[in-house]
Protein backbone atom coordinates (compact mmCIF):
# COMPACT_ATOMS: atom_id res chain seq x y z
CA UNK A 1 -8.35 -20.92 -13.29
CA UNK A 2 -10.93 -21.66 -10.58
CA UNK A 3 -11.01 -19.33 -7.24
CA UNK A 4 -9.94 -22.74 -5.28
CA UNK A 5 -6.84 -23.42 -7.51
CA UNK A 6 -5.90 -19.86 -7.23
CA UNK A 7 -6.06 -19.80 -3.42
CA UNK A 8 -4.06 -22.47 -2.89
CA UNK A 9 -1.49 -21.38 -5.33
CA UNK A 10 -1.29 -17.96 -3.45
CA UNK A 11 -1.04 -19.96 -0.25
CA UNK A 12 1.30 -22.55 -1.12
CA UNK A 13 3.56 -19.44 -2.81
CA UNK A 14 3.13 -17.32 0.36
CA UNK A 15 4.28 -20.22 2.15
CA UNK A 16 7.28 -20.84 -0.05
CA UNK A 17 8.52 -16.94 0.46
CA UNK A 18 8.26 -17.05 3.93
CA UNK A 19 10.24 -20.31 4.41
CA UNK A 20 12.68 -18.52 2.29
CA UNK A 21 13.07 -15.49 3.80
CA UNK A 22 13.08 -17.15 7.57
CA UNK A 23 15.82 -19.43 5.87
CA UNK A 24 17.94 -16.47 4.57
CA UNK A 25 17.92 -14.40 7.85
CA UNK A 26 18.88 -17.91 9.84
CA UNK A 27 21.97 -17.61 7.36
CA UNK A 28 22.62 -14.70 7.16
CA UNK A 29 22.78 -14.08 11.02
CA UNK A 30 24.90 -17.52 11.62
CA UNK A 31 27.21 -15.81 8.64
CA UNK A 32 27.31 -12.77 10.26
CA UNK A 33 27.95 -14.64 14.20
CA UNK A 34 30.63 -16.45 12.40
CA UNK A 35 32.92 -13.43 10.70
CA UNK A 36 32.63 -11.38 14.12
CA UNK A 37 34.11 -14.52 15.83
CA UNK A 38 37.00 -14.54 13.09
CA UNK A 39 37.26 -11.05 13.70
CA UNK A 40 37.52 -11.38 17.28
CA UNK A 41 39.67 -13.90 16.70
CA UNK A 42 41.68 -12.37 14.03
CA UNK A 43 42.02 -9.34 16.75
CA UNK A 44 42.78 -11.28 19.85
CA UNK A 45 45.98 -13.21 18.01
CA UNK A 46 46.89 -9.60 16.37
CA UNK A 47 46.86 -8.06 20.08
CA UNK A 48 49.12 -11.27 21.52
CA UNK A 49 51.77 -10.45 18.94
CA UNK A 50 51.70 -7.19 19.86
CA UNK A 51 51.98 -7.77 23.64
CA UNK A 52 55.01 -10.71 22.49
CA UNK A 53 57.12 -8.12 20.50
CA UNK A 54 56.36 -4.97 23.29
CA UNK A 55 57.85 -7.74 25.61
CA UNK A 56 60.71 -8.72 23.32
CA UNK A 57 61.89 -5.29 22.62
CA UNK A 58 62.12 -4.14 26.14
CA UNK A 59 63.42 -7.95 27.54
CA UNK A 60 60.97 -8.77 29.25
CA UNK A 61 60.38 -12.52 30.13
CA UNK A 62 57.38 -11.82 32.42
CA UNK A 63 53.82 -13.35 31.68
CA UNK A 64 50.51 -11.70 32.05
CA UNK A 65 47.58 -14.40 33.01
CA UNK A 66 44.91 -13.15 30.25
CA UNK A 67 46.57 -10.14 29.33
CA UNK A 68 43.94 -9.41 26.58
CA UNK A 69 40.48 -8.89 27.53
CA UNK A 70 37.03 -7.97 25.38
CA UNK A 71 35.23 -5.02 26.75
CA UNK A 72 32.55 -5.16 24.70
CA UNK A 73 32.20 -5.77 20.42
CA UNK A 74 34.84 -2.87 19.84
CA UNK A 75 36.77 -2.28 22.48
CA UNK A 76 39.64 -4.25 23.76
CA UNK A 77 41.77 -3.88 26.65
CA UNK A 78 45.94 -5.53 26.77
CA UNK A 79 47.75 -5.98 30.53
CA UNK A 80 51.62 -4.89 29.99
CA UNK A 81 54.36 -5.49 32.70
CA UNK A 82 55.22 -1.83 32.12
CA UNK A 83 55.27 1.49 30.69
CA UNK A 84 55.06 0.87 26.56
CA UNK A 85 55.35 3.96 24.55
CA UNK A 86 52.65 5.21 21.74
CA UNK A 87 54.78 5.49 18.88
CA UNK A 88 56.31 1.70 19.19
CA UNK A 89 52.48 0.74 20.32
CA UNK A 90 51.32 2.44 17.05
CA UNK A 91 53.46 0.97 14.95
CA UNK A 92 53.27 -2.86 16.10
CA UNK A 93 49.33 -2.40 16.03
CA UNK A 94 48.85 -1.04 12.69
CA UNK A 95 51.81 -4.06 11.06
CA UNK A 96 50.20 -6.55 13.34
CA UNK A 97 46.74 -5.74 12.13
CA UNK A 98 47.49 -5.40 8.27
CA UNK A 99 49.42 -8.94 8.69
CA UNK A 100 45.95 -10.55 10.11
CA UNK A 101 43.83 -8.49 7.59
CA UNK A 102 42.31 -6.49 9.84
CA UNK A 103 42.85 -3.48 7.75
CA UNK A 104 40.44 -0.92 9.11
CA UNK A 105 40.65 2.48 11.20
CA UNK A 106 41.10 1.93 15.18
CA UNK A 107 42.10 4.22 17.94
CA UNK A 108 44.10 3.43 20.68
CA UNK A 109 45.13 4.50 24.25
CA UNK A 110 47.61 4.09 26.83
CA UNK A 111 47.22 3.88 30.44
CA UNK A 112 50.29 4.77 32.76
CA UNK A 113 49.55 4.09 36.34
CA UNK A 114 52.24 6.25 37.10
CA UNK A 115 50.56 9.44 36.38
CA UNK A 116 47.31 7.90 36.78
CA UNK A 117 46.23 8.98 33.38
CA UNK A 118 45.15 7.32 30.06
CA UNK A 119 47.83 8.69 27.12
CA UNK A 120 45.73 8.93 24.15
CA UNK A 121 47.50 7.72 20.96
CA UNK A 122 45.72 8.70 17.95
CA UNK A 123 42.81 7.81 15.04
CA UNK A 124 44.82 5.50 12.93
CA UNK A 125 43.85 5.36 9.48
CA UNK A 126 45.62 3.05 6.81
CA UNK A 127 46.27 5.32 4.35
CA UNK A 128 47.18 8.07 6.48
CA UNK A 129 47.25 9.11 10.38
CA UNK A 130 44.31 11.57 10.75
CA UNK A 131 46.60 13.36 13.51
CA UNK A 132 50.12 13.45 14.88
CA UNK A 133 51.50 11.45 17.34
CA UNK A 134 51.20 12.42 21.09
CA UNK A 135 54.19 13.63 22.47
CA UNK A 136 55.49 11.54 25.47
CA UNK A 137 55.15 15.31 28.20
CA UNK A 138 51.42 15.65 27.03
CA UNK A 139 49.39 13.37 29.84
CA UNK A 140 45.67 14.55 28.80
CA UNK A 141 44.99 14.92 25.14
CA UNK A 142 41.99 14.91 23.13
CA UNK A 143 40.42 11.98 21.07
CA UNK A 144 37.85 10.84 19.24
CA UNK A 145 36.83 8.27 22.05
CA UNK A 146 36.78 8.50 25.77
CA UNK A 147 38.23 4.81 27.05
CA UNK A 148 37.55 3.63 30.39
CA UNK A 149 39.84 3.74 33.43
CA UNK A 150 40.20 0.15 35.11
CA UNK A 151 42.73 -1.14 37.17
CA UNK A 152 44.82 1.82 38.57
CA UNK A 153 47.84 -0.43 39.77
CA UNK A 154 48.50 -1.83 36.13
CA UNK A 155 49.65 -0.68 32.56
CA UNK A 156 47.67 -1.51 29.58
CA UNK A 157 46.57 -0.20 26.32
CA UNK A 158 43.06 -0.25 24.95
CA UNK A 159 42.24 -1.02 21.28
CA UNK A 160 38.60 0.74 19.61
CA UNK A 161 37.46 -0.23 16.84
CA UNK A 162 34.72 2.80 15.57
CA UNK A 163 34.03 1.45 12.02
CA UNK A 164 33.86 -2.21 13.28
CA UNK A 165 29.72 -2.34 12.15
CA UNK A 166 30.64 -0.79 8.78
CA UNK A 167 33.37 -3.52 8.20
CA UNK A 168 31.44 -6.37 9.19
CA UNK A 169 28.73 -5.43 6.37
CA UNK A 170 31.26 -5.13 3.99
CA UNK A 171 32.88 -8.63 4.85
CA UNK A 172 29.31 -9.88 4.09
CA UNK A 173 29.40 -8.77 0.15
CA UNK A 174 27.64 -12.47 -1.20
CA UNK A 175 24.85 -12.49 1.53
CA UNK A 176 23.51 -8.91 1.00
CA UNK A 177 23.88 -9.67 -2.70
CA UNK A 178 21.91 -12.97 -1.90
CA UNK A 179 19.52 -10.81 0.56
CA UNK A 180 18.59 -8.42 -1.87
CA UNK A 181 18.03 -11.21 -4.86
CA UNK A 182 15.42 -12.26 -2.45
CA UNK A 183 14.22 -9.15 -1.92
CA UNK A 184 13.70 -8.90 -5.80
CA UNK A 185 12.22 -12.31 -5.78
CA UNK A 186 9.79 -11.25 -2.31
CA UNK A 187 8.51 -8.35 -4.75
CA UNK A 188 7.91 -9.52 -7.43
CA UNK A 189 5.66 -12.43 -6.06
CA UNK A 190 3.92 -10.24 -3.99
CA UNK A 191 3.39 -8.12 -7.77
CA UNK A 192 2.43 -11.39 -9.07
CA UNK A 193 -0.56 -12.28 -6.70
CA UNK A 194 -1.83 -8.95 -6.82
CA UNK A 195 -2.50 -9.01 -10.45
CA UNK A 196 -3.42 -12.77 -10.38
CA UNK A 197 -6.07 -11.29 -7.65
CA UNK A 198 -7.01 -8.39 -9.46
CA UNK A 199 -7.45 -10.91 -12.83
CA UNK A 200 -9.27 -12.72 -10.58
CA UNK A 201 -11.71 -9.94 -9.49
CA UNK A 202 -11.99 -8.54 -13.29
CA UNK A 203 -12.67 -12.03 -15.01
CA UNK A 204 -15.62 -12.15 -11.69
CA UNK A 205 -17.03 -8.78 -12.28
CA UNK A 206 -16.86 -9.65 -15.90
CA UNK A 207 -18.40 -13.29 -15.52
CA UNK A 208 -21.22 -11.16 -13.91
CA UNK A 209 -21.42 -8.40 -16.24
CA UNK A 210 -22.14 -11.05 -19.31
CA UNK A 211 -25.13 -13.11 -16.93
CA UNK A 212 -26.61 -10.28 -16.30
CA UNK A 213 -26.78 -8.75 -19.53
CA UNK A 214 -27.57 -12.07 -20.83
CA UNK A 215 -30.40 -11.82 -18.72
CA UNK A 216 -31.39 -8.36 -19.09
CA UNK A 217 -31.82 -8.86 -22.72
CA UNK A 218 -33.21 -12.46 -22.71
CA UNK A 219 -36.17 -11.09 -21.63
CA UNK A 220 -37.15 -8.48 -24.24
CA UNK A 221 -36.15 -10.82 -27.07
CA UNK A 222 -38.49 -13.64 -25.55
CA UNK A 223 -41.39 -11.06 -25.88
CA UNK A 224 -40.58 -10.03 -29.56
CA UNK A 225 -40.14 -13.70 -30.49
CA UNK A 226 -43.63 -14.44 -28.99
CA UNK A 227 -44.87 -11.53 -30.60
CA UNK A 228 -43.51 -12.16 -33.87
CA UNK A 229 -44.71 -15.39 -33.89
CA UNK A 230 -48.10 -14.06 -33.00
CA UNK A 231 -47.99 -11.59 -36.03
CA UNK A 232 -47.20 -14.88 -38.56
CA UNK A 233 -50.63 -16.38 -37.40
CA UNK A 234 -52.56 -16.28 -40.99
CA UNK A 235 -55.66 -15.05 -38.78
CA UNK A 236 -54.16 -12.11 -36.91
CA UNK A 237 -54.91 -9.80 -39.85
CA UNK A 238 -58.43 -9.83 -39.14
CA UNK A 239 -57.90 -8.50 -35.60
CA UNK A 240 -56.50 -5.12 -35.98
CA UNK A 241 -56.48 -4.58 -32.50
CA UNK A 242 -54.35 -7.46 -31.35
CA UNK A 243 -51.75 -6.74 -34.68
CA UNK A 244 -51.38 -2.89 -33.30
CA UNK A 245 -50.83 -4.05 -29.79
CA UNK A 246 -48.17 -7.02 -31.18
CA UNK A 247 -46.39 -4.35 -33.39
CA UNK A 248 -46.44 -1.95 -29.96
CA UNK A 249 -44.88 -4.59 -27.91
CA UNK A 250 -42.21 -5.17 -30.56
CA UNK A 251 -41.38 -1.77 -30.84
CA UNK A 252 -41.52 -1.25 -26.82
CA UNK A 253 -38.75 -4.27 -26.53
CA UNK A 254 -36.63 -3.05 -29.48
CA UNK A 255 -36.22 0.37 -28.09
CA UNK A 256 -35.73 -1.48 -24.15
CA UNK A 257 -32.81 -3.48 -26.01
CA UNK A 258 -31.55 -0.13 -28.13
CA UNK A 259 -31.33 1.44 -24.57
CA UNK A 260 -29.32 -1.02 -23.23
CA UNK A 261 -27.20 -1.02 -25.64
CA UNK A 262 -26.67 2.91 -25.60
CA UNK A 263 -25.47 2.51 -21.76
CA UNK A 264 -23.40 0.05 -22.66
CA UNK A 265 -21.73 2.07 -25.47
CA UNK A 266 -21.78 5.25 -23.33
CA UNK A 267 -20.03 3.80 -20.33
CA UNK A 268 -17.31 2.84 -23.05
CA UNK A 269 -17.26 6.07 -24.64
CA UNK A 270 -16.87 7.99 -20.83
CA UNK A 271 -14.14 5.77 -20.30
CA UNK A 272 -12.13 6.85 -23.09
CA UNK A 273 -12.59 10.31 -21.70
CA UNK A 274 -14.51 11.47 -24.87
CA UNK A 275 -17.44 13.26 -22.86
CA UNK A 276 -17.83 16.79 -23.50
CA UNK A 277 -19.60 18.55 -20.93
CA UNK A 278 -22.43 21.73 -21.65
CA UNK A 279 -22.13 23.96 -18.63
CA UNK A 280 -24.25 26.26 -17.74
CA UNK A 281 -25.32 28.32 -14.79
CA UNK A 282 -28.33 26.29 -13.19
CA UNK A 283 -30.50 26.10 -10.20
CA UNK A 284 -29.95 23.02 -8.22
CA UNK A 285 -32.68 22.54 -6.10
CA UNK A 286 -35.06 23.48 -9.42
CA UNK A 287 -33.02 20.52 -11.22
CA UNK A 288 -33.51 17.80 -7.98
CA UNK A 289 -37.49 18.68 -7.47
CA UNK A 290 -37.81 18.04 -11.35
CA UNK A 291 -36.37 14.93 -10.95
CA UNK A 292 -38.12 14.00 -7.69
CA UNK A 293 -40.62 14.63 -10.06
CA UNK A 294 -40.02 12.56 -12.93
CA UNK A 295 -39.32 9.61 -10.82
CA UNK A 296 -42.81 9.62 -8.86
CA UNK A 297 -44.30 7.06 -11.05
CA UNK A 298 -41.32 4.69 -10.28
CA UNK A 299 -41.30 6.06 -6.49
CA UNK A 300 -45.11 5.54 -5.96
CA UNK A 301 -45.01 1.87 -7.53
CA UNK A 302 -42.44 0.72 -4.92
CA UNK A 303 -44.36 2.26 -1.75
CA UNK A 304 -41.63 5.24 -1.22
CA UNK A 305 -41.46 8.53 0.17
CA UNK A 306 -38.96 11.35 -0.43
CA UNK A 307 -38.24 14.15 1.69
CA UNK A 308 -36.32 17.06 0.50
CA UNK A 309 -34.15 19.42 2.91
CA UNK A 310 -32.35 21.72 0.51
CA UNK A 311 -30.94 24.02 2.43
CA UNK A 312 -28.05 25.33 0.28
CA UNK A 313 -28.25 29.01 -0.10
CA UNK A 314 -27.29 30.16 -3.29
CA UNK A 315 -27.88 26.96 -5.02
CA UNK A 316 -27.08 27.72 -8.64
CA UNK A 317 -24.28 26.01 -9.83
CA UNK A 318 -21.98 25.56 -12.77
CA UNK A 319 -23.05 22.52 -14.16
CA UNK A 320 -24.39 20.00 -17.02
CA UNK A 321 -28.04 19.83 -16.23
CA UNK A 322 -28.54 16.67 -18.69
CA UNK A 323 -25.59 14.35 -16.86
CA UNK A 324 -26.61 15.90 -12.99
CA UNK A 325 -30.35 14.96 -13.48
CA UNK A 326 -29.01 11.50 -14.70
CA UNK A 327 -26.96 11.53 -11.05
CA UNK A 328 -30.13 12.20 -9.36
CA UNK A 329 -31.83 9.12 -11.40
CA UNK A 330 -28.99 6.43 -10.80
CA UNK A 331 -29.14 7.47 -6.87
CA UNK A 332 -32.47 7.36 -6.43
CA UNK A 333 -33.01 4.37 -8.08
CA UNK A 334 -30.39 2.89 -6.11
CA UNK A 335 -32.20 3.82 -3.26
CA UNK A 336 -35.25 2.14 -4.39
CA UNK A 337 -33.68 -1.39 -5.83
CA UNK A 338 -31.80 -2.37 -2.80
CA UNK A 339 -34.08 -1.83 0.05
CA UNK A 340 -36.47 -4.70 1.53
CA UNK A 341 -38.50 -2.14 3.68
CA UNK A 342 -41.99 -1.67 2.67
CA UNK A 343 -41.66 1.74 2.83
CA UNK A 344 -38.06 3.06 1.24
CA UNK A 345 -37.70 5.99 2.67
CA UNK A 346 -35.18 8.90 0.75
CA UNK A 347 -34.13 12.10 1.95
CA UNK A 348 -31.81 14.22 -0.31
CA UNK A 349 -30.44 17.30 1.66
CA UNK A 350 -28.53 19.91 0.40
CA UNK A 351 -25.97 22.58 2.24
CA UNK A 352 -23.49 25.36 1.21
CA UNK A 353 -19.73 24.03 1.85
CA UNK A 354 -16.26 25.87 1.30
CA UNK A 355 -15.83 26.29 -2.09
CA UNK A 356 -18.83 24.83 -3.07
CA UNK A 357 -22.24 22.65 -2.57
CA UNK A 358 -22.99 19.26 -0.68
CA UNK A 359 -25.86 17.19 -1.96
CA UNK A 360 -26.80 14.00 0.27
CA UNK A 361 -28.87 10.99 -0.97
CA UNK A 362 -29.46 8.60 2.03
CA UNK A 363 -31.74 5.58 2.16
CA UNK A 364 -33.00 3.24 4.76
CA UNK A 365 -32.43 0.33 2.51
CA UNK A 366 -29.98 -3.04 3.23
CA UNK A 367 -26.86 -0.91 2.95
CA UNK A 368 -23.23 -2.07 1.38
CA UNK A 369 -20.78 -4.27 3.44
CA UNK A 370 -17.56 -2.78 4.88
CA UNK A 371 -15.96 -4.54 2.26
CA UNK A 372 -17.45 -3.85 -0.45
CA UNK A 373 -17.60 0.05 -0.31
CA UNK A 374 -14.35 0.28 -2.06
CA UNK A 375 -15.41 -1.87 -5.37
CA UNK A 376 -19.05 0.06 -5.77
CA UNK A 377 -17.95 2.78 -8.49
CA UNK A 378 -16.08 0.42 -10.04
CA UNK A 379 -17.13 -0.35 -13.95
CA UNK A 380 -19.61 -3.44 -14.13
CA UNK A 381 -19.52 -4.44 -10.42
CA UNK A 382 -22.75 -4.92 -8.68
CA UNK A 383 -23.31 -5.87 -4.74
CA UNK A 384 -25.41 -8.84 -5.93
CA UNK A 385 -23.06 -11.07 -8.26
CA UNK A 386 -23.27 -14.69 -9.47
CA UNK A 387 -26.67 -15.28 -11.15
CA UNK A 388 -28.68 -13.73 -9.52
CA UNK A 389 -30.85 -11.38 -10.89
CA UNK A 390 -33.81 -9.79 -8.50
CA UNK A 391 -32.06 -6.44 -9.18
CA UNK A 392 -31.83 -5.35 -12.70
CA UNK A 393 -28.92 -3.40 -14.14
CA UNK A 394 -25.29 -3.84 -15.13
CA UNK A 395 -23.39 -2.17 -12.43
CA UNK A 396 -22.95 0.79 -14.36
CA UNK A 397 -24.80 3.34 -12.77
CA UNK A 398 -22.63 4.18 -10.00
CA UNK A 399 -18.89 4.31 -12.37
CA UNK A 400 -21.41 6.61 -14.62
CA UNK A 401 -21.71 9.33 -11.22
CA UNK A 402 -18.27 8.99 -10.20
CA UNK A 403 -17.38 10.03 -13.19
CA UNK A 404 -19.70 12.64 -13.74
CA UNK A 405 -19.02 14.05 -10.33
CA UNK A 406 -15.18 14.21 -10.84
CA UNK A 407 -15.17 15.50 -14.54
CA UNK A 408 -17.05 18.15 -13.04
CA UNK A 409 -14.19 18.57 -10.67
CA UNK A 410 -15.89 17.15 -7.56
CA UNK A 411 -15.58 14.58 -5.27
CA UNK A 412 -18.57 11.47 -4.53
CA UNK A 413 -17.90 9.14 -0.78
CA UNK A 414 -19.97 6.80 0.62
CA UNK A 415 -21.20 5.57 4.10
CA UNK A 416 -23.28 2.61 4.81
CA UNK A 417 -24.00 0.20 7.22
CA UNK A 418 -26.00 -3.13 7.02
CA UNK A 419 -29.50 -2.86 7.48
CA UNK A 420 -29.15 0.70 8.20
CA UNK A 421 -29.14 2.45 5.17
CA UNK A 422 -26.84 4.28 2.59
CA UNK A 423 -25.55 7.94 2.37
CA UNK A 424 -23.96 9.19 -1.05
CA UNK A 425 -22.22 12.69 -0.59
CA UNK A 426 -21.46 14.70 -3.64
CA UNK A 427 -19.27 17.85 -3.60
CA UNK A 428 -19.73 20.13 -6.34
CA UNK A 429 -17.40 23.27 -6.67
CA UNK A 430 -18.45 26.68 -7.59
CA UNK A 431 -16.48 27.46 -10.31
């Protein structure tokens, strides 16, 4: 699928999620606005028979104007004519509320502006009552809430509701059921475009792998097919010369391709964890000069300079000399391939850390994008992608010292800026 296509699918999905869940909290929040209303509701009418039967019990024809009024989402307050007395109050409130379905704990509590106290009734639970009745010579008692005093000159009774949150979720069973189908849904979408976008990213990095190597070994077998064709010229075998340097050029570009190859099958074989590591006790700063060394053919051919600052005191580590001069390689070059200064300039430091050794390879070169630091040790990916093929290689050097580094239990990082250079830091431990 082309990178267009796939961006507007992830767009067009992202889209489609967020409509859905803006759509199911609309719902669910006109559900939930619409069973607290009931419930109100529910409560108000359950209250009204209340105050009807308190009134019909003691014959009483009097009428309250709004006896019943809403303190806030729990609490409720009812205006009586007179005294009423907890255990008839008790009783009416927990048959009134169990005939509108409002079958949850409450508390309750009596004000008698008589004494100028509120008579606390008790925690009502429907399967039992949490504590006995208040006797009718107690006038302060403890409760689970403290209700408010209001009009001093008045009876009433207040009605809490503590649970009141806990039984509103409840009532809305088939929209959390709903709300966490979509939740479901809203993961596994969002699991979906990763991996289409990590796909994505894998069949790029791959695309790029294959040009490159196309082009890394179109090259060598262009020379042996010009040289072979050279050698099947019925004259050449009078020129012994030119058939020695033919048959050298062959053999050059057959090894350059057999090399290739090797890294290839290498990288593969270090991915399946099959590298065995020779360890031995070796002296750092002997191992980096000799590869300084090595190197100065390839160093003096691009115009660059190398300073060493190896300050690390004792420098003799536990290590595999053969895969740590191959780090040394891969960084330097590095260093040298991506840098448009006419002098690259390299400085490798190293210094004596807790627990083990720091070396530092920094360049002056075009440094590595912000976002791109992340994807550099990854397998096959290069900085330079597409087609393009000014810098040789197949994005394998930098997986190959991650690796190394951390199968010798260390650590590698990274900071670069554009235009400003690079900095690798590798820990090593001592032991």
């Amino acid at each position: 699928m082309k990178s267009k296509s796939i961006r507007i699918l992830v767009i067009f999905g992202t889209i489609a999620v967020i409509g859905l869940v803006a759509t199911q909290i609309y719902w669910v929040k006109n559900a939930f606005d619409i069973k607290e209303k009931q419930f109100d509701h529910n409560v108000q009418m359950a209250l009204m028979k209340v105050l009807n039967q308190v009134l019909f019990f003691k014959g009483d024809t009097t009428r309250v104007m709004e006896p019943i009024r809403q303190l806030n989402d729990d609490f409720y307050v009812v205006t009586v004519p007179e005294k009423i007395y907890p255990n008839l109050l008790e009783y009416l409130l927990k048959k009134q509320f169990e005939l509108h379905h409002l079958d949850m704990d409450f508390e309750y509590g009596i004000y008698d502006c008589n004494t100028n106290n509120i008579l606390y009734g008790s925690y009502v639970n429907f399967d039992e009552i949490k504590e006995a009745f208040l006797q009718s010579n107690k006038t302060n008692a403890q409760s689970h809430t403290v209700f408010p005093n209001l009009n001093k000159d008045e009876y009433y009774f207040i009605v809490h509701f503590p649970t009141k949150k806990n039984y509103m979720i409840g009532q809305m069973g088939f929209w959390g059921a709903s709300s966490i189908l979509l939740l479901f849904v809203v993961i596994f979408f969002a699991y979906a475009v990763f991996v289409i976008l990590k796909q994505k990213r894998l069949s790029e990095i791959q695309t790029d792998f294959i040009n490159n190597m196309t082009h890394e070994f179109k090259t060598p077998l262009s020379t042996i097919a010009i040289s072979t064709d050279a050698l099947l010229q019925p004259n050449i075998i009078n020129n012994p010369e030119r058939l020695t340097t033919y048959a050298t050029i062959i053999q050059d570009e057959a090894n350059r391709l057999k090399n290739q190859v090797e890294r290839v099958l290498q990288m593969a074989k270090l991915e399946k964890q099959q590298i065995k590591l020779n360890k031995e006790l070796f002296d750092m700063h002997y191992l980096i000069r000799q590869s300084v060394d090595n190197m100065k053919l390839t160093i003096y051919n691009k115009n660059g300079q190398v300073q060493l600052k190896l300050n690390a005191n004792p420098s003799e580590l536990l290590i595999d000399k053969l895969h740590l001069t191959n780090i040394i390689y891969n960084l330097i070059d590095n260093a040298l391939k991506y840098n448009d200064k006419e002098t690259p300039e390299i400085t490798i430091e190293t210094r004596n850390v807790k627990k083990g050794m720091e070396i530092e390879v920094s360049d002056n070169g075009i440094g590595i994008p912000a976002d791109l630091q992340q994807h550099v040790f990854d397998k096959f990916y290069r900085v330079q992608t597409g087609n393009v093929h000014d810098v040789k290689g197949f994005g394998l050097g930098l997986n190959y010292v991650k690796i190394i580094v951390e199968t010798h239990k260390g650590t590698v990082r990274l900071t670069s800026e554009l235009q400003q250079g690079t900095k690798f830091i590798i820990f090593l431990p001592n032991k």
